[in-house]
Structure formats: structure tokens, C-alpha cells
PDB file of N, CA and C in Angstrom:
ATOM      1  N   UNK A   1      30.482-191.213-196.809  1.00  0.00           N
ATOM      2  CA  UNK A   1      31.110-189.956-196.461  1.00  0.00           C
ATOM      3  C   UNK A   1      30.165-189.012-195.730  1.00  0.00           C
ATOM      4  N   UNK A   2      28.667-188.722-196.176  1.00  0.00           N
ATOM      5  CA  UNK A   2      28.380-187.665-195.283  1.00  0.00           C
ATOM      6  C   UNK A   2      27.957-188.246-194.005  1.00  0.00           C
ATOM      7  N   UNK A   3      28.082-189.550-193.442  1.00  0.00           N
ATOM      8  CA  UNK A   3      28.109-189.875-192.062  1.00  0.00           C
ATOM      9  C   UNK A   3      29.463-189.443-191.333  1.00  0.00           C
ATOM     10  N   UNK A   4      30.586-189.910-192.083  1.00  0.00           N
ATOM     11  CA  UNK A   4      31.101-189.322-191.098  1.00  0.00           C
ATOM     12  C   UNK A   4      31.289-187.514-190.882  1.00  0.00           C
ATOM     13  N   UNK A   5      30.606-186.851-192.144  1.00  0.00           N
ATOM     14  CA  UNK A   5      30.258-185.089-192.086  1.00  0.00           C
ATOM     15  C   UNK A   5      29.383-184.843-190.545  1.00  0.00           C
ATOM     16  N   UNK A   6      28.970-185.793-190.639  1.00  0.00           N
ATOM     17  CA  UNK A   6      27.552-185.588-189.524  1.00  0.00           C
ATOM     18  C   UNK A   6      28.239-186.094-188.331  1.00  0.00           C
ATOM     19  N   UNK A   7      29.122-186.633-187.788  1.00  0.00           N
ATOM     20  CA  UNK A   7      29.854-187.350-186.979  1.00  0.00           C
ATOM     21  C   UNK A   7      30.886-186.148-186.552  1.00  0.00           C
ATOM     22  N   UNK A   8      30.951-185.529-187.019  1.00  0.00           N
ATOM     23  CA  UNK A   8      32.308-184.074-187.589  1.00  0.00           C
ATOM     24  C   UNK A   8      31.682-183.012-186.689  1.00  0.00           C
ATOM     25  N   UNK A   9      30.598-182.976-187.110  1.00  0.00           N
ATOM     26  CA  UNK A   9      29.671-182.048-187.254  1.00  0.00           C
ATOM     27  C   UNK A   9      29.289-182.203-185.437  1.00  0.00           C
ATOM     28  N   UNK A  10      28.655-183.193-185.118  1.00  0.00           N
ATOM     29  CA  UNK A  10      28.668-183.078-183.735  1.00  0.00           C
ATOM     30  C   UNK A  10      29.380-183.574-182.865  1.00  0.00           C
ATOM     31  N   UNK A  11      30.670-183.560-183.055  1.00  0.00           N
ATOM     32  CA  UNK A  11      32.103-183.846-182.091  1.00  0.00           C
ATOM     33  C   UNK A  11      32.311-182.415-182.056  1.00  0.00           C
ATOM     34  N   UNK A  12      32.110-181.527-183.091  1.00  0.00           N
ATOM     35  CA  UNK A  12      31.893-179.551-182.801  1.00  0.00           C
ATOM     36  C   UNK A  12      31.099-179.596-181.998  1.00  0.00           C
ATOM     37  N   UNK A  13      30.275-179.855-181.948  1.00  0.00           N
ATOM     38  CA  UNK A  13      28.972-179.400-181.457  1.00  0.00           C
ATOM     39  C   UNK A  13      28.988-179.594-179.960  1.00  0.00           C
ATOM     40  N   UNK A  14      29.604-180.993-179.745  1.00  0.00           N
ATOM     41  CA  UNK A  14      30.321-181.340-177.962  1.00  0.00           C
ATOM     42  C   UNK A  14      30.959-180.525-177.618  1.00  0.00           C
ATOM     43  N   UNK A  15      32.229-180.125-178.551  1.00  0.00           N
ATOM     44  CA  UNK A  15      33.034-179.552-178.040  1.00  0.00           C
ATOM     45  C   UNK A  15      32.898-178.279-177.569  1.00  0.00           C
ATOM     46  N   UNK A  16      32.191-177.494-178.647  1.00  0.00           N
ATOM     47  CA  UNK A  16      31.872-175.892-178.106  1.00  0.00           C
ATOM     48  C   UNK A  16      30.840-176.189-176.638  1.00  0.00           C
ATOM     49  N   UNK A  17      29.785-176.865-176.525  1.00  0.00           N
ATOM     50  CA  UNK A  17      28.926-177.009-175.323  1.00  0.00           C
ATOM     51  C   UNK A  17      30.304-177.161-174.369  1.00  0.00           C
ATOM     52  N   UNK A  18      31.154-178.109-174.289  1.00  0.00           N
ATOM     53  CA  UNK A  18      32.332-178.266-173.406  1.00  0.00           C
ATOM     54  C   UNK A  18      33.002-176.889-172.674  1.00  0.00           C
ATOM     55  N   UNK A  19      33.056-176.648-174.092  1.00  0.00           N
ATOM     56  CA  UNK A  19      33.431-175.216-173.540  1.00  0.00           C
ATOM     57  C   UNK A  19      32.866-174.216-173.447  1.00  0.00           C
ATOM     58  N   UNK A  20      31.932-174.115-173.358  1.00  0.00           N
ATOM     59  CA  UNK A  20      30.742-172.786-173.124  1.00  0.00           C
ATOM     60  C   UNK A  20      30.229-173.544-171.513  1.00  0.00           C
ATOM     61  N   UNK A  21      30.427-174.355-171.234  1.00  0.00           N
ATOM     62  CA  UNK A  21      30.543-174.917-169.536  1.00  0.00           C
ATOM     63  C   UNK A  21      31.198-174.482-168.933  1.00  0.00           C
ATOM     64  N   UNK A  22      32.414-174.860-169.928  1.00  0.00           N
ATOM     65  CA  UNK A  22      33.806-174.433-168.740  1.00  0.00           C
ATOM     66  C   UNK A  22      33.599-173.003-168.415  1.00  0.00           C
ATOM     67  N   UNK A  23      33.666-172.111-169.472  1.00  0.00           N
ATOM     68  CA  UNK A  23      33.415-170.284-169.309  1.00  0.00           C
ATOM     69  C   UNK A  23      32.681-170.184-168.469  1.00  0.00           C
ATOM     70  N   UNK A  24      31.453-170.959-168.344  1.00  0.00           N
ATOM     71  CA  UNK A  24      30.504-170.520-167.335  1.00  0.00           C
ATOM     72  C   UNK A  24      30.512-170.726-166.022  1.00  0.00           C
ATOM     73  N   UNK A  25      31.457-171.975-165.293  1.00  0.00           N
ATOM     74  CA  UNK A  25      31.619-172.556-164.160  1.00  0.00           C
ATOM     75  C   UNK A  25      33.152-171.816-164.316  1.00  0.00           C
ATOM     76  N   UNK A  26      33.923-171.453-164.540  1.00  0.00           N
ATOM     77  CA  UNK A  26      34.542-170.326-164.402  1.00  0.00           C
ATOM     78  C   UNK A  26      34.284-169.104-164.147  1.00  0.00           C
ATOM     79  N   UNK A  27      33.357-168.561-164.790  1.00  0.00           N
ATOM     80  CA  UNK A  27      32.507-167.023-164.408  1.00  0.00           C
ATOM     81  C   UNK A  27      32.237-167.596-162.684  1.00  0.00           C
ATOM     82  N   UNK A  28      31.617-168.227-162.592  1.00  0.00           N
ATOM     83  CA  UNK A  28      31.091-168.600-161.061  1.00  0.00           C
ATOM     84  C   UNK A  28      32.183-168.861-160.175  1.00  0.00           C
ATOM     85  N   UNK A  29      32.972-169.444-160.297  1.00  0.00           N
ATOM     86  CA  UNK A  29      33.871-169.379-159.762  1.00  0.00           C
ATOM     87  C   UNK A  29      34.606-168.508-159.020  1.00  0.00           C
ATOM     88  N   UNK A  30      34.859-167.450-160.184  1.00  0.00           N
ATOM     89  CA  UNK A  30      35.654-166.276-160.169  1.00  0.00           C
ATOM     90  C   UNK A  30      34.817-165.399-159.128  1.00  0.00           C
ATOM     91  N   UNK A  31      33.438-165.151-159.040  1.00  0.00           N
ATOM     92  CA  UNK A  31      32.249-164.134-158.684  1.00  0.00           C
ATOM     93  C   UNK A  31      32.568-165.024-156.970  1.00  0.00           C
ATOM     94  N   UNK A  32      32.283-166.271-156.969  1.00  0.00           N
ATOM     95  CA  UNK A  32      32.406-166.597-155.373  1.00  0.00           C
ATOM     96  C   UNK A  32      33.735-166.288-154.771  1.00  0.00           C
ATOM     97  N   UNK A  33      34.687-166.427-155.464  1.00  0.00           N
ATOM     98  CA  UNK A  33      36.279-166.018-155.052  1.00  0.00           C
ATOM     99  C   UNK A  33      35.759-164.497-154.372  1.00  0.00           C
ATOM    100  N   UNK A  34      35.845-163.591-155.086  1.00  0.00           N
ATOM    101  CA  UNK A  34      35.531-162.299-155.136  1.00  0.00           C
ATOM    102  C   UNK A  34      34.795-161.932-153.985  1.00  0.00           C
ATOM    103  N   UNK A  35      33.771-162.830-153.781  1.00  0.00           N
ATOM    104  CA  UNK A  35      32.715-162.510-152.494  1.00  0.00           C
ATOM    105  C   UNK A  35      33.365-162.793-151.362  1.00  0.00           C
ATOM    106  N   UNK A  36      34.219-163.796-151.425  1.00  0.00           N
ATOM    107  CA  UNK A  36      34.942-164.406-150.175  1.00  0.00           C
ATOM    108  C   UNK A  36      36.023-163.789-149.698  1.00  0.00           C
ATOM    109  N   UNK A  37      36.223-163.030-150.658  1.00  0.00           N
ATOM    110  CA  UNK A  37      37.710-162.022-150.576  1.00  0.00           C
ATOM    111  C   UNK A  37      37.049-160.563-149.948  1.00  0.00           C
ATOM    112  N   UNK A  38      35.825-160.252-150.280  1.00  0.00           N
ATOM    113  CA  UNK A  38      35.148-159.303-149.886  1.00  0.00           C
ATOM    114  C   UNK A  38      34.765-159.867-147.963  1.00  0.00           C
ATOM    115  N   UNK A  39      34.280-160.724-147.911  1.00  0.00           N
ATOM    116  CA  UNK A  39      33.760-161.029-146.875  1.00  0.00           C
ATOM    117  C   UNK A  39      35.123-161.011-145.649  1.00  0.00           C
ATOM    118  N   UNK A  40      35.815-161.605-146.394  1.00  0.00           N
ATOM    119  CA  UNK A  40      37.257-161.645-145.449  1.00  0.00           C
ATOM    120  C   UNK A  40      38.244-160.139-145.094  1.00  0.00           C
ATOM    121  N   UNK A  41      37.786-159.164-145.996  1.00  0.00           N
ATOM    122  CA  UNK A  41      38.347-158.107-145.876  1.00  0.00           C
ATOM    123  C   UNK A  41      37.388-157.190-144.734  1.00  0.00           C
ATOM    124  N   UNK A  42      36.593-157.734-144.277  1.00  0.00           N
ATOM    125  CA  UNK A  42      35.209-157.445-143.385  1.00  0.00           C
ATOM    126  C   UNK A  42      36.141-157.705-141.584  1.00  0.00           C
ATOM    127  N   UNK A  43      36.703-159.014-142.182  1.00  0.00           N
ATOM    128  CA  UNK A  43      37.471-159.355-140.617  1.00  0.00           C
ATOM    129  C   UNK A  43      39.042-158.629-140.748  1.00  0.00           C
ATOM    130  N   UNK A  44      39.455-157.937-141.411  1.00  0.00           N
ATOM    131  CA  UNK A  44      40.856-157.568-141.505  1.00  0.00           C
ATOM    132  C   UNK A  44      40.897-156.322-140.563  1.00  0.00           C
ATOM    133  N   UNK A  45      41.405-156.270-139.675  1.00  0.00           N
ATOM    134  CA  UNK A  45      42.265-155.071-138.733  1.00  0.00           C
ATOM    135  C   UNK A  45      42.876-153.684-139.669  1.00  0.00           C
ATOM    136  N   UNK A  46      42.722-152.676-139.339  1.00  0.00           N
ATOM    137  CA  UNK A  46      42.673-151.202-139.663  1.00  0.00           C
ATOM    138  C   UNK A  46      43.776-151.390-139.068  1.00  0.00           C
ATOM    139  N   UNK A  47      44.451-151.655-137.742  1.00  0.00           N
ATOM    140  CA  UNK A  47      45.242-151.017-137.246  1.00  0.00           C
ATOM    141  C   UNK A  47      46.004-152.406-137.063  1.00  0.00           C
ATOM    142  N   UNK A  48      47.558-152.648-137.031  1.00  0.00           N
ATOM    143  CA  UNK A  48      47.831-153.606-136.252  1.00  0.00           C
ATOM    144  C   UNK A  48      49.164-153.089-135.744  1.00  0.00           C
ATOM    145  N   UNK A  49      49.838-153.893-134.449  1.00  0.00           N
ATOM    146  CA  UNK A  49      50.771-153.512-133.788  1.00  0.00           C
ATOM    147  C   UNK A  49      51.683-154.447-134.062  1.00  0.00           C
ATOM    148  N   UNK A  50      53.306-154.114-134.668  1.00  0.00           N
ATOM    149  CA  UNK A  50      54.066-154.987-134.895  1.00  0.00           C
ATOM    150  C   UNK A  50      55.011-154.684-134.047  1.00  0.00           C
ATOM    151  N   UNK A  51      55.718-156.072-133.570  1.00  0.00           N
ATOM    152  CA  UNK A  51      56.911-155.798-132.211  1.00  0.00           C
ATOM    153  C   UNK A  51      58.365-156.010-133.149  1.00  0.00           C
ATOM    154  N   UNK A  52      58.902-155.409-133.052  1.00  0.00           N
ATOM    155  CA  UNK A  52      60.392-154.993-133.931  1.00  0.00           C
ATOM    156  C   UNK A  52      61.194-155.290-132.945  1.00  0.00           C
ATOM    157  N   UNK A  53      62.066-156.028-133.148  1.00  0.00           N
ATOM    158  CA  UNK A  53      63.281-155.999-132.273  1.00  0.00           C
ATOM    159  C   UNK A  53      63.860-155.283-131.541  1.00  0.00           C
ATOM    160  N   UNK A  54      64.354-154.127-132.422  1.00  0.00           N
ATOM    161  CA  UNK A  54      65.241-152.663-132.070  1.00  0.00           C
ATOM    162  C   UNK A  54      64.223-151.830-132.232  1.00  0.00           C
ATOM    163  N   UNK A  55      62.994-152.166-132.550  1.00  0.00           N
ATOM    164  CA  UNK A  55      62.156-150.587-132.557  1.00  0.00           C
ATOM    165  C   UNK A  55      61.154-150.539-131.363  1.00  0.00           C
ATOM    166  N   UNK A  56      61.063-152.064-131.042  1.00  0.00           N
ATOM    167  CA  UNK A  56      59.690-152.021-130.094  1.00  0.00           C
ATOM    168  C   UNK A  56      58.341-152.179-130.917  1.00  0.00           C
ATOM    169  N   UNK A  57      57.137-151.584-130.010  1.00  0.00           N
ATOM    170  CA  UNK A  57      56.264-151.792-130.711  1.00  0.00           C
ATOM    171  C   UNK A  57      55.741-150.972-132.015  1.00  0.00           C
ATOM    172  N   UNK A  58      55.553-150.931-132.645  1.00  0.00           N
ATOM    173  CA  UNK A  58      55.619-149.860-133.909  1.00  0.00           C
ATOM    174  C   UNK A  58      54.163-150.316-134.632  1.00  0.00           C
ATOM    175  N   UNK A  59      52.477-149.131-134.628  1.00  0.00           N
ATOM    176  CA  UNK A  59      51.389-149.491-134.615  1.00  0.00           C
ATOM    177  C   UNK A  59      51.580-149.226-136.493  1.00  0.00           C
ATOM    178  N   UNK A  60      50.953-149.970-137.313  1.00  0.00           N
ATOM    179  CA  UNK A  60      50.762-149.763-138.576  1.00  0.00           C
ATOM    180  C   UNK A  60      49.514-150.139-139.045  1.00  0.00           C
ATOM    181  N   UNK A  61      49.276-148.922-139.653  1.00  0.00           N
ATOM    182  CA  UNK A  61      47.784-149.287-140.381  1.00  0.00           C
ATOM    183  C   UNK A  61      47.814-149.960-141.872  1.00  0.00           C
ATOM    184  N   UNK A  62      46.608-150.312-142.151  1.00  0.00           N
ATOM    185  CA  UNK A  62      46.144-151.168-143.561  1.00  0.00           C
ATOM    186  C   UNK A  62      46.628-150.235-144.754  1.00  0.00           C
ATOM    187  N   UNK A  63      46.864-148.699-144.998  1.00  0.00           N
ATOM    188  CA  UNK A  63      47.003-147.907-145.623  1.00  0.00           C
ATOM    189  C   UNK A  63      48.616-148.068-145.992  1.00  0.00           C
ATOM    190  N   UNK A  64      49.328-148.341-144.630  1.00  0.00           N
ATOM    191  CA  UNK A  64      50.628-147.968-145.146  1.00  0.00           C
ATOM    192  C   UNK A  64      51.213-148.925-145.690  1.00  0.00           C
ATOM    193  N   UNK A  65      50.349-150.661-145.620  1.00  0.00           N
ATOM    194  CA  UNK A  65      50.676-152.075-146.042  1.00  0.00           C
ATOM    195  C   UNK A  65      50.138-151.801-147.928  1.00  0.00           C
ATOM    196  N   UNK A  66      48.988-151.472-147.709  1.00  0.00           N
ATOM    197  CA  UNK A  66      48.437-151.740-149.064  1.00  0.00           C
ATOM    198  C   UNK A  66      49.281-151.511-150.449  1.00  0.00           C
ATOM    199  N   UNK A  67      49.823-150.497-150.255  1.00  0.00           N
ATOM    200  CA  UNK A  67      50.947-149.800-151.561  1.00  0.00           C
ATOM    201  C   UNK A  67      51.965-150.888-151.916  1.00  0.00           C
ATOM    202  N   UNK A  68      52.008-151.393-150.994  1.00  0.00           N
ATOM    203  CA  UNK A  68      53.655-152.405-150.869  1.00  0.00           C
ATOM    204  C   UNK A  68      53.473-153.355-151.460  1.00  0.00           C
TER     205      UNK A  68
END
């Protein structure tokens, strides 16, 4: 019996390391997302011009999109 205690004992012991990986390559994950979303908001247009059918051209900025 206390072999398999000790057998018990570090199938826990895998498992939490398992998952104290995952949290961590998740944290990283999340932080490069974030940077890339930052970096890409670097190339995004302030201003853009949309052509409307019945309105023509109609100029809209990033301000009046963002709320929506």
C-alpha cells in the first residue's frame, strides 16, 4: 500500500507541474497577443473615407467607429 501512496503522490505532483505550464505558456501567450494588437493599431488609419451609395463619399474617423 504505501507504494502505491507514493505513486498517488507523484501523479499530483505531474499534474500540478502540467498545469503551472499551461498558466505560464498562457500568460505568454496572452502578453504577445497584446503586443501584436498594439503594434497593429500603429498601422490603423485615423481617418477613413467610406463610399455610400446614396451618400457618396462620407470621411469617418476611428472615434466615431470605436463606441460601436
Amino acid at each position: 500500500m504505501p507504494i502505491f501512496a507514493l505513486l498517488l503522490s507523484g501523479v499530483k505532483a505531474v499534474i500540478m507541474m502540467i498545469l503551472a505550464a499551461n498558466a505560464a505558456v498562457g500568460v505568454i501567450t496572452e502578453t504577445n497577443a497584446e503586443k501584436a494588437l498594439e503594434e497593429l493599431r500603429a498601422y490603423q488609419a485615423d481617418v477613413a473615407t467610406v463610399v455610400h451609395a446614396t451618400k457618396g463619399e462620407v470621411p469617418v474617423s476611428s472615434e466615431a467607429t470605436s463606441s460601436q
